[in-house]
N, C-alpha and C. Protein backbone atom coordinates (compact mmCIF):
# COMPACT_ATOMS: atom_id res chain seq x y z
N UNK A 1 137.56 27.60 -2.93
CA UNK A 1 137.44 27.18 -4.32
C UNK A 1 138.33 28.07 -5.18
N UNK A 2 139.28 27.38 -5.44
CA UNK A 2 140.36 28.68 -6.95
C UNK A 2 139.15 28.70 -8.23
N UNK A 3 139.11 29.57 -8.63
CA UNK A 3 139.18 30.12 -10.13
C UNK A 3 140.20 30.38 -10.92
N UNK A 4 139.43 31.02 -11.91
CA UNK A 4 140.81 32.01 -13.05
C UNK A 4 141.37 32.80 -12.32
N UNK A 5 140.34 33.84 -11.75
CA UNK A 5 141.45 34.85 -11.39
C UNK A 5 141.67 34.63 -9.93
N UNK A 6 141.65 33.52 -9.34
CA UNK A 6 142.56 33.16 -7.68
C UNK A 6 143.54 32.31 -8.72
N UNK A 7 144.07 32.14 -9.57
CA UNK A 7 145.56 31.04 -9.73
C UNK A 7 146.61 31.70 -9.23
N UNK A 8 147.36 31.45 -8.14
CA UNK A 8 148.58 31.75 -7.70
C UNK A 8 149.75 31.51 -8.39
N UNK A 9 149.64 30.86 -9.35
CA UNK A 9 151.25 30.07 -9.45
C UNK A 9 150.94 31.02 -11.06
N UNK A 10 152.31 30.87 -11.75
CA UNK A 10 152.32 32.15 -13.04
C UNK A 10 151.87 31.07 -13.74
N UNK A 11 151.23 31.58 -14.50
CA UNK A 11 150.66 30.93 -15.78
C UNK A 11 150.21 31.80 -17.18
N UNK A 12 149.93 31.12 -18.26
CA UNK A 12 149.58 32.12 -19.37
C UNK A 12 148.21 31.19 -19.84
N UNK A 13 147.52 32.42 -20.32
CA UNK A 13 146.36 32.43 -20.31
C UNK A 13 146.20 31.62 -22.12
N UNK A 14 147.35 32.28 -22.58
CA UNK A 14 147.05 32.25 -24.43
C UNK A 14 148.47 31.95 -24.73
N UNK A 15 148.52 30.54 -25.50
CA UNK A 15 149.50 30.01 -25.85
C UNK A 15 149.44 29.57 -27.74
N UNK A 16 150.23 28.59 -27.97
CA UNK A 16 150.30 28.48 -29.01
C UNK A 16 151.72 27.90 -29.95
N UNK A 17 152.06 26.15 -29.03
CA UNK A 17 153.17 25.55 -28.97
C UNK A 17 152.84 24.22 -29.64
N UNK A 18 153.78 23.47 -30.33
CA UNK A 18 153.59 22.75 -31.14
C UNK A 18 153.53 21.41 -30.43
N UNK A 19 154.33 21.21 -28.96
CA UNK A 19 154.65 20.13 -27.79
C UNK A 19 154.28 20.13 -27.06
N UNK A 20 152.54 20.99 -27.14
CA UNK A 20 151.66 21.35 -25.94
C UNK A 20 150.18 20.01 -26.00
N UNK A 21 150.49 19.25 -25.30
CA UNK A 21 149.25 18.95 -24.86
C UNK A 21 148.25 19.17 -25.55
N UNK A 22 147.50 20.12 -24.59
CA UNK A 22 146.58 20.70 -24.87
C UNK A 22 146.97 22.50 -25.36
N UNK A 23 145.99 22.77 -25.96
CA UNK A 23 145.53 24.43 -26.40
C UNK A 23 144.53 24.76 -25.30
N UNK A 24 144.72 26.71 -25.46
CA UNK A 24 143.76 26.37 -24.61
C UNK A 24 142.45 26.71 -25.41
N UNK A 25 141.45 26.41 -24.40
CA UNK A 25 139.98 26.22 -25.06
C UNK A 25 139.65 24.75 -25.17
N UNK A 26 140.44 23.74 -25.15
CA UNK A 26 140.07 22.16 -25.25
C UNK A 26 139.74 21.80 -24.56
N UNK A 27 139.06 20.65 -24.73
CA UNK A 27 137.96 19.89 -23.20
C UNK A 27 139.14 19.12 -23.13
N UNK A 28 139.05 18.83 -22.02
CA UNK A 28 140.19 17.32 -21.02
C UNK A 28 139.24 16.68 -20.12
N UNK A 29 139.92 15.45 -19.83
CA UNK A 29 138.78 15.05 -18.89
C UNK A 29 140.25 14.42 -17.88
N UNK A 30 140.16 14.33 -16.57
CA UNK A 30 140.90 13.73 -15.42
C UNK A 30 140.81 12.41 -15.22
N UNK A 31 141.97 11.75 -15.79
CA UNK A 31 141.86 10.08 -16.02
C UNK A 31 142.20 9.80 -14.67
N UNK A 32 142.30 8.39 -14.85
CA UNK A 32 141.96 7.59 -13.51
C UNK A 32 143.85 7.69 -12.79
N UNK A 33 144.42 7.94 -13.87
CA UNK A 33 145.79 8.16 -12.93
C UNK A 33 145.83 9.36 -12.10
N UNK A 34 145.11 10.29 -11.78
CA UNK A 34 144.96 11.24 -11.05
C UNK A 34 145.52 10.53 -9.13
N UNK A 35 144.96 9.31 -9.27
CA UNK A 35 144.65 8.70 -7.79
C UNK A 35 146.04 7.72 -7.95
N UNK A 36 147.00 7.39 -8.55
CA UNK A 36 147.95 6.13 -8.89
C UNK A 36 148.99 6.83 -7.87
N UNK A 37 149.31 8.23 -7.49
CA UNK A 37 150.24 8.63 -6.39
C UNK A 37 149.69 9.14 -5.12
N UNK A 38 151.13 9.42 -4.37
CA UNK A 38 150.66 9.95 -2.51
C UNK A 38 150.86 11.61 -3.15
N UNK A 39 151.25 12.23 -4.38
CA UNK A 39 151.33 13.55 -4.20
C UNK A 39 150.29 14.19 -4.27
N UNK A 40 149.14 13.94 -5.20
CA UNK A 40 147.63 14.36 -5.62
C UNK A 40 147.08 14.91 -4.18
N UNK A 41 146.56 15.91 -4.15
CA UNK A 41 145.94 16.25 -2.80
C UNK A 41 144.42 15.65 -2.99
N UNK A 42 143.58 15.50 -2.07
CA UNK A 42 142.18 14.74 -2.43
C UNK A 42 141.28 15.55 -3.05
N UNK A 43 141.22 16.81 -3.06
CA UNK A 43 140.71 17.91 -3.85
C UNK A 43 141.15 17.58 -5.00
N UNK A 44 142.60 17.43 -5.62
CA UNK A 44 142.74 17.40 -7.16
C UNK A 44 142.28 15.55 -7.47
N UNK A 45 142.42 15.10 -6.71
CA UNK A 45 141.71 13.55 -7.05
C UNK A 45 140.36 13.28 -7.47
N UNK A 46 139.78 14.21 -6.70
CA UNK A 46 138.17 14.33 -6.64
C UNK A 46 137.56 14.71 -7.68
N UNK A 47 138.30 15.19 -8.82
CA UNK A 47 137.66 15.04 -10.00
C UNK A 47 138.18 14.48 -10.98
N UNK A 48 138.66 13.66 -10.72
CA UNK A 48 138.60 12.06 -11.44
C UNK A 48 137.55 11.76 -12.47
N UNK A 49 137.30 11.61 -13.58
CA UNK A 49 135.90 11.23 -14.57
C UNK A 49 135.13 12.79 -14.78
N UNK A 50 136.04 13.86 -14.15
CA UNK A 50 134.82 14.98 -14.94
C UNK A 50 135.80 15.61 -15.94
N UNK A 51 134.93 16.11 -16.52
CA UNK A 51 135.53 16.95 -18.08
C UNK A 51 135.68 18.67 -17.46
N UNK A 52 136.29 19.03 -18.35
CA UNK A 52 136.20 20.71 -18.51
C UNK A 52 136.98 21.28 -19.42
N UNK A 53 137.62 22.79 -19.30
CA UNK A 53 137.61 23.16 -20.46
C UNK A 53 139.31 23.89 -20.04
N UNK A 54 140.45 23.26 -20.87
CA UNK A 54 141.59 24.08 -20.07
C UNK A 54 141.92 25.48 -20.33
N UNK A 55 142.13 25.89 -19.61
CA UNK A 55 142.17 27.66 -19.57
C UNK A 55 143.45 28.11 -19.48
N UNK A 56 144.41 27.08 -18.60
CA UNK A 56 145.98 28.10 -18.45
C UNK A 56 147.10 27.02 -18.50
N UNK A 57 148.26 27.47 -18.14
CA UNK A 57 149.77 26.15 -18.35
C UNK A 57 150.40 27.25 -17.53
N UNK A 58 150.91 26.59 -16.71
CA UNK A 58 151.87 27.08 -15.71
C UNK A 58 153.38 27.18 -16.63
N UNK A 59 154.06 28.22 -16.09
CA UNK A 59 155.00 28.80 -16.84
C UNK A 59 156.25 29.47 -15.37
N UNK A 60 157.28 29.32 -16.01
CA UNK A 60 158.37 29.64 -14.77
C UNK A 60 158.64 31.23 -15.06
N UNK A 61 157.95 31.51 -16.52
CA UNK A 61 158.72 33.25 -16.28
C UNK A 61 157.42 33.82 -16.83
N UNK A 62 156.43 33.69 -17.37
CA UNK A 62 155.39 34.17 -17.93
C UNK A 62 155.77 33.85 -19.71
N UNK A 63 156.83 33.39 -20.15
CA UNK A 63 157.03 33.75 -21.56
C UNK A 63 156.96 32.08 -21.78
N UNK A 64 157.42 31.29 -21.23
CA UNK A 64 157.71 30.07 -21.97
C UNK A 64 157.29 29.15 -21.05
N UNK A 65 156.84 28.06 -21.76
CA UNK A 65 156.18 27.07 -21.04
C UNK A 65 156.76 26.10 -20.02
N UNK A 66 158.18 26.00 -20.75
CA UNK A 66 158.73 25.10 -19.85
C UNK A 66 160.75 25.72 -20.46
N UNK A 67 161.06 26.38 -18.87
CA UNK A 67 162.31 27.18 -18.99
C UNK A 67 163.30 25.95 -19.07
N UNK A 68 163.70 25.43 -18.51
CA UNK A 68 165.31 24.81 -18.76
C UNK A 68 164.74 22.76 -18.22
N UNK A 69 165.72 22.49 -18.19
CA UNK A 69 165.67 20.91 -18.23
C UNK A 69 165.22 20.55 -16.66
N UNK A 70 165.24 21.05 -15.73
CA UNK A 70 164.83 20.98 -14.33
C UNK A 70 163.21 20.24 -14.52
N UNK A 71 162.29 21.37 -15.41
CA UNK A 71 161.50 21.83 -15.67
C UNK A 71 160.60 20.70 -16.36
N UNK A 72 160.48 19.32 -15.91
CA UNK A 72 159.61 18.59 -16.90
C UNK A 72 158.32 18.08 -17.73
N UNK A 73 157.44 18.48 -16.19
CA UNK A 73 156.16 18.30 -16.67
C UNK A 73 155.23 19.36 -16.57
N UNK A 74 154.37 19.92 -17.29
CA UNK A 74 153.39 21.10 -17.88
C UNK A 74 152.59 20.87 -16.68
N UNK A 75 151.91 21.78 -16.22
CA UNK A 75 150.62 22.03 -14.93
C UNK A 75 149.49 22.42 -16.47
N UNK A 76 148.40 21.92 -16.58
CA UNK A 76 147.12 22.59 -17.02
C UNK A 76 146.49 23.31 -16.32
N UNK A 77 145.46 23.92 -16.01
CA UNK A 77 144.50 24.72 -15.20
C UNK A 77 143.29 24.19 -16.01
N UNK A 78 142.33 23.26 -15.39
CA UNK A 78 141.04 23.12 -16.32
C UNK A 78 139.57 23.55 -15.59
N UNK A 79 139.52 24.46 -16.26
CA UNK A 79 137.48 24.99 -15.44
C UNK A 79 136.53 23.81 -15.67
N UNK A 80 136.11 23.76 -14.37
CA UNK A 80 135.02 22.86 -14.34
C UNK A 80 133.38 23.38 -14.46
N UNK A 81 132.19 23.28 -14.19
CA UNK A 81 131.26 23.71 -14.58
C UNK A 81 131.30 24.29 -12.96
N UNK A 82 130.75 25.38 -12.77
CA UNK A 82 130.59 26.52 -11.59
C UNK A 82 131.91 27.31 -11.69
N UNK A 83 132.76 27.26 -12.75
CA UNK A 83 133.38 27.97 -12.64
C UNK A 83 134.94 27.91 -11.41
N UNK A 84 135.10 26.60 -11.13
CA UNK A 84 135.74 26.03 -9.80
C UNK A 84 137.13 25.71 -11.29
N UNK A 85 138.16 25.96 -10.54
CA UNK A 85 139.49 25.12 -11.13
C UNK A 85 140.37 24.88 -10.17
N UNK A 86 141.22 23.94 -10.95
CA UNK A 86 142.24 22.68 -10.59
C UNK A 86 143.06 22.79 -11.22
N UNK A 87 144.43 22.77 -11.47
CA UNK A 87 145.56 22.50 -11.91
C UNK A 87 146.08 20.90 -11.89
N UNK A 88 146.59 20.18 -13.57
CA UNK A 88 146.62 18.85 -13.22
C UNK A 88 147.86 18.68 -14.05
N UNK A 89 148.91 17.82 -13.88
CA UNK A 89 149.99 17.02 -14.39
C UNK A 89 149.03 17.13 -15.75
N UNK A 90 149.56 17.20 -17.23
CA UNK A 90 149.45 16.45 -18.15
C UNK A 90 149.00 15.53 -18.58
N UNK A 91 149.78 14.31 -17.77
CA UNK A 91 149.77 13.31 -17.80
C UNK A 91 148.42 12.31 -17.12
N UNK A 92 147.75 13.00 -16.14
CA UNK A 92 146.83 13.19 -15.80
C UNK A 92 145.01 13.82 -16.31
N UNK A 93 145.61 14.27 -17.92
CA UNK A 93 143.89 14.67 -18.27
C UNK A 93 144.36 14.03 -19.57
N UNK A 94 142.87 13.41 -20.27
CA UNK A 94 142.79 12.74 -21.62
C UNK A 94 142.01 13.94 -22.09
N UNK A 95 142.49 14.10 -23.42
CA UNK A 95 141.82 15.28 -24.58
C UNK A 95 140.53 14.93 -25.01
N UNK A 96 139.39 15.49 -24.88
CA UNK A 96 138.26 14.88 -25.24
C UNK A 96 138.18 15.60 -26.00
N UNK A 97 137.27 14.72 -27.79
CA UNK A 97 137.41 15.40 -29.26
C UNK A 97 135.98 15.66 -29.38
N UNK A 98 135.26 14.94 -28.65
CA UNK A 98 133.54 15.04 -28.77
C UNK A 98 133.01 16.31 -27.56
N UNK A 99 133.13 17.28 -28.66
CA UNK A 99 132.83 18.36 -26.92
C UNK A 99 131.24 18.47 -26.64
N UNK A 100 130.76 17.82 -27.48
CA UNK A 100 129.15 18.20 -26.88
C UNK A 100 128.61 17.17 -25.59
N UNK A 101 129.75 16.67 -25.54
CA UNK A 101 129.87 16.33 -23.77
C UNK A 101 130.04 17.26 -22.68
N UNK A 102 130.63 18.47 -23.55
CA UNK A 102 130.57 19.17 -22.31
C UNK A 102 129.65 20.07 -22.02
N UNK A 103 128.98 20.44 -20.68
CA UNK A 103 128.21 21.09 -20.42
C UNK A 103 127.98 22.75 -20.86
């Protein structure tokens, strides 16, 4: 099971970008495109329909979110309830505005 502090890949914890997604501290929830490709491993599929709370954004140097044009789509990191995280495409979590959904 990864957590916060098992994330391997660099990421920043505390951001604050105007073309970001998400902030962190926002609930997301894992839409149903999670499952629409063969790259998703079944672990990151498997939470499909749950909410949580995003905590990090993968970053190529620690300073900036996204370094040069190679570089297109943002990784989130979102905690789930036990404290378990996942890293997801963007494109892949909807922003939920009603947080007293979350646990």
């Amino acid at each position: 099971m990864m957590t916060k502090d098992t994330i391997k890949a660099k990421v920043m914890f505390d951001w604050n970008h105007h073309n970001c997604k998400f902030s962190p501290g926002n609930s997301a929830m894992v839409n149903d495109q999670v499952t629409d490709n063969v790259y998703n491993s079944n672990r990151r599929r498997s939470f499909k329909g749950m909410i949580g709370k995003v905590i990090a954004v993968s970053t190529p140097d620690g300073i900036r979110i996204r370094g040069d044009q190679r570089r297109m789509y943002s990784t989130y990191y979102v905690e789930f309830e036990g404290n378990e995280v996942c890293g997801f495409d963007a494109m892949h979590l909807d922003k939920i505005y009603n947080t007293n959904e979350i646990g």
